[in-house]
Protein backbone atom coordinates (compact mmCIF):
# COMPACT_ATOMS: atom_id res chain seq x y z
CA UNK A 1 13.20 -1.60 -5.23
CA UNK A 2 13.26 2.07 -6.73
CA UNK A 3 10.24 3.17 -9.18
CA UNK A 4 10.71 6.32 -10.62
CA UNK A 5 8.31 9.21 -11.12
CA UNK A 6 10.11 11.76 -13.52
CA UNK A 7 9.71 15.58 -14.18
CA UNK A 8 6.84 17.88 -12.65
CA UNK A 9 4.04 17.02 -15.28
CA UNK A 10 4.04 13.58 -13.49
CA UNK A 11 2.80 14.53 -10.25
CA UNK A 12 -0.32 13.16 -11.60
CA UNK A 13 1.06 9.70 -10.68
CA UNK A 14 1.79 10.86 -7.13
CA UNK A 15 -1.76 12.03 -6.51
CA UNK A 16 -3.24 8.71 -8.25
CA UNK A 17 -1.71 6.74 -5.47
CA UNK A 18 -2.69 8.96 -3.08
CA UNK A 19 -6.11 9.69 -3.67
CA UNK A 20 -8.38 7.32 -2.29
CA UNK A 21 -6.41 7.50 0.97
CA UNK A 22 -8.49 7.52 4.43
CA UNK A 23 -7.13 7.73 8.13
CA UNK A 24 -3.76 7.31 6.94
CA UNK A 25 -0.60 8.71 8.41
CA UNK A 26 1.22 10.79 6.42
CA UNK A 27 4.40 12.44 7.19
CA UNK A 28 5.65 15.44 4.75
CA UNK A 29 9.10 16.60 5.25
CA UNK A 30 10.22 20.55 4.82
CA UNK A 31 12.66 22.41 2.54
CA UNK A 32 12.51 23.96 -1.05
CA UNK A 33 12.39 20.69 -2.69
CA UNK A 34 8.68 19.86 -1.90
CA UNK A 35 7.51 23.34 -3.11
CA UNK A 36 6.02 22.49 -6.54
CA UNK A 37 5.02 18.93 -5.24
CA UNK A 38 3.21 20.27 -2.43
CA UNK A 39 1.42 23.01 -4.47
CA UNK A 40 0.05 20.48 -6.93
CA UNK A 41 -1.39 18.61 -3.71
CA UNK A 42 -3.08 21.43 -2.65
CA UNK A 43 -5.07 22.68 -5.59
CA UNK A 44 -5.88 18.84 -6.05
CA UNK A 45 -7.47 19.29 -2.25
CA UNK A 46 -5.55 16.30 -0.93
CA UNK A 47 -4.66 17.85 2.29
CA UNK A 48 -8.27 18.63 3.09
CA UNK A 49 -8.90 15.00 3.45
CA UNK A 50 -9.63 12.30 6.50
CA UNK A 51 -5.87 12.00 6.74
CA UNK A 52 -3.10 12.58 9.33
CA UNK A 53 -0.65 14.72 8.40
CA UNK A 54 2.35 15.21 10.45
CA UNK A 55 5.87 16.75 9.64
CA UNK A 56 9.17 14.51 9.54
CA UNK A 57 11.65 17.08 10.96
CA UNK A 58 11.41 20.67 12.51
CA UNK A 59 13.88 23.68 13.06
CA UNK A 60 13.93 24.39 16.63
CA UNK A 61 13.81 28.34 17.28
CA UNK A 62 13.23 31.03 19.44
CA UNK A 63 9.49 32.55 18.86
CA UNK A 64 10.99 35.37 17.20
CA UNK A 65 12.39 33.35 14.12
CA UNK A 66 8.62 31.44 13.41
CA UNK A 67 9.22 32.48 10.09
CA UNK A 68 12.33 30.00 9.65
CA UNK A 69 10.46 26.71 10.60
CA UNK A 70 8.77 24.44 8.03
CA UNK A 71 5.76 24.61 9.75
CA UNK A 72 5.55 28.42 9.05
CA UNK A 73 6.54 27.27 5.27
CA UNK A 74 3.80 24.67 4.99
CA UNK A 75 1.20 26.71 6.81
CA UNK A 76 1.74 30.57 6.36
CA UNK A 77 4.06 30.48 2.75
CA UNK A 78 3.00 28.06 1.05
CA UNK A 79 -0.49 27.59 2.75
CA UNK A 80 -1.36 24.85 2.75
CA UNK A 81 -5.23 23.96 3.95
CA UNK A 82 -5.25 20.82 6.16
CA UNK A 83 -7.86 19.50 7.70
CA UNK A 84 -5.82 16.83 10.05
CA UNK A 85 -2.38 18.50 10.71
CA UNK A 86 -0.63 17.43 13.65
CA UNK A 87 1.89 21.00 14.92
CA UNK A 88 4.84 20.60 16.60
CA UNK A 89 4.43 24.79 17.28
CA UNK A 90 1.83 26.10 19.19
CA UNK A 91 1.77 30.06 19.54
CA UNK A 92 5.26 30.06 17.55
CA UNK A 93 6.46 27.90 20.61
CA UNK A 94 8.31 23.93 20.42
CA UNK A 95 5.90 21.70 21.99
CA UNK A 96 6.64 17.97 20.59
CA UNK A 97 5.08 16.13 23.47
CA UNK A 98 1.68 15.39 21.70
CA UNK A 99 3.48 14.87 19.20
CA UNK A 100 6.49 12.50 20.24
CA UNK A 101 3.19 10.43 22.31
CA UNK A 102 1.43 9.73 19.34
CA UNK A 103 4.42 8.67 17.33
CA UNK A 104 6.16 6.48 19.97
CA UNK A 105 3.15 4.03 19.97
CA UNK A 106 4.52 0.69 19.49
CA UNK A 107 1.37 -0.04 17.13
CA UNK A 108 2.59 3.63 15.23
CA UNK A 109 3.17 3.33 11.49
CA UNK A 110 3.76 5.70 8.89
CA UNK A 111 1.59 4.68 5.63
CA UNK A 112 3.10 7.78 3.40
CA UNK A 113 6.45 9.33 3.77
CA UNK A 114 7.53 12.01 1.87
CA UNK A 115 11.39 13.17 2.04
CA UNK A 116 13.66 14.95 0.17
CA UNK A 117 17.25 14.59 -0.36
CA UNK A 118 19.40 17.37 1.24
CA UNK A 119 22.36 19.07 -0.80
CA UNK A 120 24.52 17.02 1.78
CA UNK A 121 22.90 13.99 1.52
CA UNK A 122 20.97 14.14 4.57
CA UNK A 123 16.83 12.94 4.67
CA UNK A 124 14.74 14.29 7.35
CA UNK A 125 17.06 16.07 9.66
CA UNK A 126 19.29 12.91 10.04
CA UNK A 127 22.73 13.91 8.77
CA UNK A 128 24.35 11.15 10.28
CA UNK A 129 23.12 7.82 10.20
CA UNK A 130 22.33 5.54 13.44
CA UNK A 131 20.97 2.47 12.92
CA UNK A 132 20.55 1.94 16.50
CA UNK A 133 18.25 4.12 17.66
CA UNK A 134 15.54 2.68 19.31
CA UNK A 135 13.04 5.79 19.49
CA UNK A 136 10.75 6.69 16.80
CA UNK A 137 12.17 10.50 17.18
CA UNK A 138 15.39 11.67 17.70
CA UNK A 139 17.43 15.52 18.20
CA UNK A 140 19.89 16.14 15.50
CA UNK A 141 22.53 18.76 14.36
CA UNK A 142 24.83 20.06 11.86
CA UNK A 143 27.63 22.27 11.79
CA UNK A 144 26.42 22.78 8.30
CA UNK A 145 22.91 24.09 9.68
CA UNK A 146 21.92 26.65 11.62
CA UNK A 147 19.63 25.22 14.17
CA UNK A 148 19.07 21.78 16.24
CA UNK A 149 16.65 19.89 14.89
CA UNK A 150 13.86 17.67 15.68
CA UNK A 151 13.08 14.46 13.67
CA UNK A 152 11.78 10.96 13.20
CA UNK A 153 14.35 8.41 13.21
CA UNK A 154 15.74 6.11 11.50
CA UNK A 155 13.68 3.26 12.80
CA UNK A 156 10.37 5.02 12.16
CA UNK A 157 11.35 5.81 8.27
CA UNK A 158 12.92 2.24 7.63
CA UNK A 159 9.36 0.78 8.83
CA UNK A 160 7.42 3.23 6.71
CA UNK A 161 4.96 1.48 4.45
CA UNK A 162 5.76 4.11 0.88
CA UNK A 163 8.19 6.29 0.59
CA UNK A 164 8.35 9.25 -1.91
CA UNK A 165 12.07 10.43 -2.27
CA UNK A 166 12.10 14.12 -3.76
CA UNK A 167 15.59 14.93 -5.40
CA UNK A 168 15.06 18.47 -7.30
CA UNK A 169 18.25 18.82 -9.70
CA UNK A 170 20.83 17.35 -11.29
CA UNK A 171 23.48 18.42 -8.91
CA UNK A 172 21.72 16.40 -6.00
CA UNK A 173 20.86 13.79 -8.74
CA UNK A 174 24.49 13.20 -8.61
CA UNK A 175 25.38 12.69 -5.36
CA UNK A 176 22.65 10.57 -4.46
CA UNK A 177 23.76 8.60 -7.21
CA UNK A 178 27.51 8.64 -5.18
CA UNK A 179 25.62 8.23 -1.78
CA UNK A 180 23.95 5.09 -2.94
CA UNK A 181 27.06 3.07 -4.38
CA UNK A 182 28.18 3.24 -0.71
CA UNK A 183 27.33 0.28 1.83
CA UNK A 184 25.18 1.21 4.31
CA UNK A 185 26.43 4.51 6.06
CA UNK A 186 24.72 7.18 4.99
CA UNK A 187 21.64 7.95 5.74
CA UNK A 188 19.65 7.35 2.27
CA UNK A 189 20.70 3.78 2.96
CA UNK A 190 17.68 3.27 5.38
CA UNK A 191 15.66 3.80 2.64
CA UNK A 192 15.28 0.04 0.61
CA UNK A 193 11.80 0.28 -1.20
CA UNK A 194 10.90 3.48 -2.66
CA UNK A 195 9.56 6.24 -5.43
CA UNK A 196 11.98 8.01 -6.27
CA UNK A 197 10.50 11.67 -7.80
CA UNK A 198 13.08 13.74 -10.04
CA UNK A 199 12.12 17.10 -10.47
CA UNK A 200 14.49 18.59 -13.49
């Protein structure tokens, strides 16, 4: 089941289901896409909240290219004031094992999920799907992308209790439209219940 939230002025919707949120675990994916979504959050103070907020995917560089990782986006362009933020960079260095702990809990759920949809179709950093994976995280790249990435998997997005699904023009618009007549090989096809938040 799709519900969907259309154009920016709407965000009010977003935040309205949000809101009253406590302890919850939600997981905020990178890219341009979220930019204006993620703004809106943050002057409504929803990130400075008894939440967990964790990232979906991460570019994995060298300390000298920070600046090129969504955490540096979220945190140092965009920044954003958590008060629960869980890094996967500590002193501009990888470190996912907190992280990849905490997720791989069998009793681990993700209550909000926030994703965009790439300008190749991919969600997350999954560019190809694998329905088989059996960790909650998996290491993923493209010959289309610069760097290896880092990323929750398919099985930890398909059990995800809502799912926000950010597609920012028409362009995109039109190939998830292409990607989602297919049967069940791409990766937006993990995704089954879900807002779906058009942004032109």
């Amino acid at each position: 089941m799709i519900k969907i939230i259309s154009k920016k002025k709407n965000f009010y919707k977003v935040f309205n289901l949000l809101k009253k949120s406590r302890n919850k675990n939600i997981f905020l994916t990178g890219g341009t896409s979220t930019i204006t979504l993620y703004n809106y959050l943050n002057k409504k103070n929803f990130f400075i909240s008894k939440n967990n907020f964790f990232l979906t995917d991460e570019r994995i560089v060298d300390p000298k290219n920070f600046n090129e990782t969504n955490t540096f986006s979220l945190l140092k362009k965009q920044k954003i004031k958590f008060t629960n933020f869980e890094e996967l960079y500590f002193d501009n260095n990888f470190k996912p094992k907190k992280f990849i702990k905490k997720i791989s809990s069998k009793k681990f759920k993700i209550d909000y999920l926030f994703l965009s949809f790439g300008h190749d179709g991919h969600i997350s950093s999954i560019f190809r799907l694998n329905k088989t994976t059996k960790k909650n995280y998996k290491f993923t790249k493209s010959k289309f992308h610069k760097y290896k990435r880092f990323t929750i998997s398919e099985k930890l997005i398909s059990n995800s209790k809502k799912v926000f699904l950010i597609i920012k023009n028409k362009k995109r618009y039109k190939l998830y439209k292409k990607e989602t007549t297919k049967l069940s090989n791409t990766p937006i096809s993990v995704l089954k219940k879900y807002y779906l938040i058009l942004l032109f």
